[in-house]
Protein backbone atom coordinates (compact mmCIF):
# COMPACT_ATOMS: atom_id res chain seq x y z
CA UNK A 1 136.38 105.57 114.03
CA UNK A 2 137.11 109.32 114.75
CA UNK A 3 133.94 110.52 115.88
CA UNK A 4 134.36 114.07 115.16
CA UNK A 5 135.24 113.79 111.48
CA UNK A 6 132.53 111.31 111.51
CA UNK A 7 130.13 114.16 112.62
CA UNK A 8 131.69 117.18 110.74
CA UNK A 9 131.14 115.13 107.44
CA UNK A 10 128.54 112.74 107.61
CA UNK A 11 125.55 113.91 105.89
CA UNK A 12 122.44 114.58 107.58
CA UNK A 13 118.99 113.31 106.30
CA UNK A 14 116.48 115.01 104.04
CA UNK A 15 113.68 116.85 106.24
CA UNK A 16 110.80 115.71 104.12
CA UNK A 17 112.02 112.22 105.18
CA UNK A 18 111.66 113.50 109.25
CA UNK A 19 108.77 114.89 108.89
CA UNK A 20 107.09 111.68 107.09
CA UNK A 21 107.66 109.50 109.91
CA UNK A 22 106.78 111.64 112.63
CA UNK A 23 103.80 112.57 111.15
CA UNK A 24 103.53 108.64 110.09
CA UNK A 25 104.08 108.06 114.20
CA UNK A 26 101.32 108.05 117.08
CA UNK A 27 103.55 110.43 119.16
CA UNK A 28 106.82 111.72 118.78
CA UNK A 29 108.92 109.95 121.50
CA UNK A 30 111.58 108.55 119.12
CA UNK A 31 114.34 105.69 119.74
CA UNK A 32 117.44 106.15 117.39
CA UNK A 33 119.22 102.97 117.26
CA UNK A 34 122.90 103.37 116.11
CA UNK A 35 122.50 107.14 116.71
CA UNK A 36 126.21 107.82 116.47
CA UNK A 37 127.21 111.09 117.30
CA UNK A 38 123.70 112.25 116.92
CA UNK A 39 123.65 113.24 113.33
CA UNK A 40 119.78 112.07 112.74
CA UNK A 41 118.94 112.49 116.07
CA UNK A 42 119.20 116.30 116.50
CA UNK A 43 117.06 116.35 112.86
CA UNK A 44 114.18 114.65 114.73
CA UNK A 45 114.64 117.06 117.96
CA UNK A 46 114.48 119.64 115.55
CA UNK A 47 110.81 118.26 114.14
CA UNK A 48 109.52 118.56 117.98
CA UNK A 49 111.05 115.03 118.92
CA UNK A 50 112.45 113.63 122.27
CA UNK A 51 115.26 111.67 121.17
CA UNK A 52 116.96 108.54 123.04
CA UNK A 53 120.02 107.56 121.09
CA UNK A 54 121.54 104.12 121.95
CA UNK A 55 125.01 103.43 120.38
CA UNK A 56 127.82 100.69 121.27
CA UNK A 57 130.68 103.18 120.48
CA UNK A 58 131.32 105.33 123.90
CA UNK A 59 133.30 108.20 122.01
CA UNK A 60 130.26 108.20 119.46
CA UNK A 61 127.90 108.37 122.03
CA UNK A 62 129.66 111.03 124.21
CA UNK A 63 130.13 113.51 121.10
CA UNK A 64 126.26 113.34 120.72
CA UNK A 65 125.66 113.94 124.31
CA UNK A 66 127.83 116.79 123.88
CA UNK A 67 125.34 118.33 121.03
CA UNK A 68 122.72 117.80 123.35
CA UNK A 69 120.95 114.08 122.70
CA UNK A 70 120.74 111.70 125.37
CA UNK A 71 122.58 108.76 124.57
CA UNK A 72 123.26 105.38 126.16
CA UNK A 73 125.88 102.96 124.93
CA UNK A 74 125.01 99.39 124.14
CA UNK A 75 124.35 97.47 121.20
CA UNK A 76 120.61 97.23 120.50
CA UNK A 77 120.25 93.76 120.88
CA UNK A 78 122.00 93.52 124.09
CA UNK A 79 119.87 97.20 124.84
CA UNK A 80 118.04 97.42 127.85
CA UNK A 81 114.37 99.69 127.98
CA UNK A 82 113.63 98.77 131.44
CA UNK A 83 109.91 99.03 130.83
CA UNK A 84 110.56 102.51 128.37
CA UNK A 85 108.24 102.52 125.08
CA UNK A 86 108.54 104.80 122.23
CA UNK A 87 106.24 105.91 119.33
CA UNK A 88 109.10 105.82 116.57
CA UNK A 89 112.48 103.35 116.26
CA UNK A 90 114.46 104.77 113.85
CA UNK A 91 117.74 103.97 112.59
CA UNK A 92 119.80 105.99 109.91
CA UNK A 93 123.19 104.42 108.23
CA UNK A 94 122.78 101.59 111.04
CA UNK A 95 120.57 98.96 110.81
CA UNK A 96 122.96 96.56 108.70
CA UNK A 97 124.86 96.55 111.73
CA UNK A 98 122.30 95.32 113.52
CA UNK A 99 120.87 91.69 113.83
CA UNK A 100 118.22 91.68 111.17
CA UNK A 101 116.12 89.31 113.11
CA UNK A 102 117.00 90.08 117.15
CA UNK A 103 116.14 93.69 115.70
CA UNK A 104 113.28 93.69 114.74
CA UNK A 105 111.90 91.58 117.67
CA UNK A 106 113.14 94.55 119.70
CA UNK A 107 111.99 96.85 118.18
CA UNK A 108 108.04 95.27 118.18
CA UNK A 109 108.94 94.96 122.32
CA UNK A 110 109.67 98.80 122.46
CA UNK A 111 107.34 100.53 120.30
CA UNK A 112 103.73 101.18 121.15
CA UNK A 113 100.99 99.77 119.15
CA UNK A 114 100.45 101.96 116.19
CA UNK A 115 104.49 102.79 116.53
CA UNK A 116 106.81 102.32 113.82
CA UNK A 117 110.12 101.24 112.92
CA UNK A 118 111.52 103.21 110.31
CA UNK A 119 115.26 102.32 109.16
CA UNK A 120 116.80 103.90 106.60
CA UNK A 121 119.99 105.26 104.18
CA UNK A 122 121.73 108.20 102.01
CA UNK A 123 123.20 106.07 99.16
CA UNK A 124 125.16 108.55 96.93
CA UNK A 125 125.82 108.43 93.38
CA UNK A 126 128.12 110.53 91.43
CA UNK A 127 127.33 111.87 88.18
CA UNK A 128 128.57 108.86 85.71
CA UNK A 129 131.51 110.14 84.23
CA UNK A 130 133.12 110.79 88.01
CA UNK A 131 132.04 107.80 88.83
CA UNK A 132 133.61 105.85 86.40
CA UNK A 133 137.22 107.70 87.15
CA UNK A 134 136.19 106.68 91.14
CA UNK A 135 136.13 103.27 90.15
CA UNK A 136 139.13 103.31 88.18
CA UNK A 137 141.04 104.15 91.13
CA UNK A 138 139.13 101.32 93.36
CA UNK A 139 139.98 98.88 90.67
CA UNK A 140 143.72 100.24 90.57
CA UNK A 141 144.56 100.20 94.52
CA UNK A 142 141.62 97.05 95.46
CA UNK A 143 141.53 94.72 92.73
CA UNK A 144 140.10 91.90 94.38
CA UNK A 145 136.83 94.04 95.29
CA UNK A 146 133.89 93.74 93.56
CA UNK A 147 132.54 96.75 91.15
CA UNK A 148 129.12 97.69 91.86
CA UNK A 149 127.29 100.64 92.22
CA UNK A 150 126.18 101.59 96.05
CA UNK A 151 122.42 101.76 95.21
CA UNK A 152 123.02 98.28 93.67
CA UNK A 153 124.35 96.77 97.17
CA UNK A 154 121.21 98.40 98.84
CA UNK A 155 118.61 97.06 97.20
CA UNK A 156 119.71 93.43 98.83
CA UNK A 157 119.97 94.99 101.89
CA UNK A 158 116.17 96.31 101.95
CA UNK A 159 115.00 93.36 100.50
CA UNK A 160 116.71 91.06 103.97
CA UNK A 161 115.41 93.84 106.53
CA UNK A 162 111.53 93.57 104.79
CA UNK A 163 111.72 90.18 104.89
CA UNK A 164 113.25 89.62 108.41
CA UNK A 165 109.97 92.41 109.91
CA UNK A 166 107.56 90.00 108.54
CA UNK A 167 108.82 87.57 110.17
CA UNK A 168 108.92 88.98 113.32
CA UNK A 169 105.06 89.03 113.08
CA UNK A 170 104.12 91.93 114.72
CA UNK A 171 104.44 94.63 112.26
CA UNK A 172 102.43 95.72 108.79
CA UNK A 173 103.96 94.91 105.61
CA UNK A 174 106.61 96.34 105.34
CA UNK A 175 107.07 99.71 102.69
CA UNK A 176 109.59 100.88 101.39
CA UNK A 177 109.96 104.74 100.80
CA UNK A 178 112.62 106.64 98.31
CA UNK A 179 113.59 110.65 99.04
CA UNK A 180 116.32 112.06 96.29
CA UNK A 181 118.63 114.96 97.16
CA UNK A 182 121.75 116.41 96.04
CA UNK A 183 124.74 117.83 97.87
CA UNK A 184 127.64 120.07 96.41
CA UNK A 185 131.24 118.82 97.38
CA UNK A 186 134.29 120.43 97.05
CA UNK A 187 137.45 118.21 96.53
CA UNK A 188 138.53 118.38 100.34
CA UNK A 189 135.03 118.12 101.79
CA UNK A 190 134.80 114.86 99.62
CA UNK A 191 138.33 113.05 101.02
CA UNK A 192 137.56 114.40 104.55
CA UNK A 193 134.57 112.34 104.61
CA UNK A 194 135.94 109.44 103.03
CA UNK A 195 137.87 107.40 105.38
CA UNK A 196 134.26 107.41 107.56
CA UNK A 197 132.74 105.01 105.08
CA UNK A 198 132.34 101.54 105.31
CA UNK A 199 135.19 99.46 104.72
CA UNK A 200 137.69 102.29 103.61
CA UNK A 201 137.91 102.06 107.89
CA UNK A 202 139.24 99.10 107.75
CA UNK A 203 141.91 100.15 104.65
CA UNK A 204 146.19 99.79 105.43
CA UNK A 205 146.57 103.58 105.92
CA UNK A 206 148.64 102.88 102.58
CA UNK A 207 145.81 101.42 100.57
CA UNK A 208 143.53 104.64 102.28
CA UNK A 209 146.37 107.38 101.08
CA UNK A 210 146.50 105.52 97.33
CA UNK A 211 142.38 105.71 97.40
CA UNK A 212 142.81 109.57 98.77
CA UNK A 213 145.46 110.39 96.28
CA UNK A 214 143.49 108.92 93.25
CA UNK A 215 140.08 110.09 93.84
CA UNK A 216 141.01 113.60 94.74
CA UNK A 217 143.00 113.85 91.61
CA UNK A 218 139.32 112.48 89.86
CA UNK A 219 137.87 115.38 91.33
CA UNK A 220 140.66 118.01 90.15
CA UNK A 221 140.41 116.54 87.10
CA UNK A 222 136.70 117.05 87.09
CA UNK A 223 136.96 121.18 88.14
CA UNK A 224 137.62 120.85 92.08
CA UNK A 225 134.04 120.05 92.98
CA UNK A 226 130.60 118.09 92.07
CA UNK A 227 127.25 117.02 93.08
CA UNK A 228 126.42 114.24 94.66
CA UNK A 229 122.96 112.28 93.83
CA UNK A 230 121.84 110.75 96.82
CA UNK A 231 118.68 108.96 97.35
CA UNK A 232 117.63 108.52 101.07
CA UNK A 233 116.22 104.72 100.60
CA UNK A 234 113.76 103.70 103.62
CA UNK A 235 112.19 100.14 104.82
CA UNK A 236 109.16 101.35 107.67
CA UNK A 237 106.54 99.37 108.67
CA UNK A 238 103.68 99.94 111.75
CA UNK A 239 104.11 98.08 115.13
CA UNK A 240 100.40 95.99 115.39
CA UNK A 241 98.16 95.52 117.96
């Protein structure tokens, strides 16, 4: 992963979205789990926050140190707090890399009574018409991949982390929360950020150039630019006594 187009294009979170769960918190000493290069992280310093970022990617983890979070490098599982608690885990465009059930078990030993674990996503959906020319080119290039719409694949995902923070049995029942924004994109912004997202990491830098090549021409085609729909969807529950 390049960590610096990672940061340069990554979007950030909606602030109404900060400010719920630290005003939602008993404190604002906050653990960001999969903090990356920091992205979410300096949001929540921004709301008043002391930050710890933990991350298992050492050039991720350096780049946010670098922007002024303090960040140590693990995975959370293997994580340890040597006797730290914190009034807020949070964990933004992470947690499905993260042992659903080992994760929430440490996050109940790390937060505070009263604390809560908050995990959360931007899941982006073009206006239809776009987004039936982007998946014209997936189909094209990748056409043993499924279609689906992103917010489609999320709401599986939320349902599996709900379920696996009741079963830790520490927590309340589990809520989810839903915060819509938009965000302008020109053509280059768009590709730049691209090869950041999920599997198109993983793409044959052929298969990555065809994608490139196809949805930028989507984009010409559509005036150079659009708007992006993205809903920032949220699991959070409280850590019980």
């Amino acid at each position: 992963m390049d960590a610096e187009r990672y940061d340069r294009t990554r979007p950030s979170y909606p602030a109404v979205l900060v400010e719920r769960i630290v005003a939602a918190s008993p404190g604002r000493n906050v653990l960001d789990v999969g903090s990356g290069t920091g992205i979410s992280a300096r949001q929540f310093q921004a709301a008043g926050c002391r930050v710890l970022g933990v991350d298992p990617d050492q050039r991720m983890a350096e780049l946010a140190r670098q922007s002024g979070v303090e960040s140590e490098v693990s995975t959370f599982e293997e994580w340890d707090p040597a006797g730290r608690t914190f009034d807020a885990v949070v964990a933004g465009q992470a947690w499905h890399w993260v042992d659903p059930v080992a994760g929430a078990n440490k996050a109940a030993q790390v937060l505070r009574p009263g604390g809560r674990l908050t995990v959360f996503w931007n899941v982006g959906d073009p206006q239809a018409e776009l987004a039936d020319a982007f998946s014209a080119v997936y189909a094209r290039v990748m056409p043993e991949m499924p279609a689906y719409r992103a917010s489609d694949g999320y709401s599986a995902i939320l349902a599996k982390v709900a379920d696996r923070i009741r079963e830790a049995g520490a927590f309340s029942e589990p809520e989810q929360w839903r915060f819509d924004w938009e965000r302008a994109y020109e053509r280059d912004e768009w590709l730049d950020q691209l090869p950041t997202q999920g599997f198109h990491t993983r793409l044959p830098q052929a298969k990555l150039r065809e994608i490139l090549e196809g949805v930028g021409a989507a984009i010409d085609a559509a005036g150079g630019s659009f708007t992006m729909h993205y809903t920032a969807v949220v699991v959070t529950a409280t850590r019980t006594d």
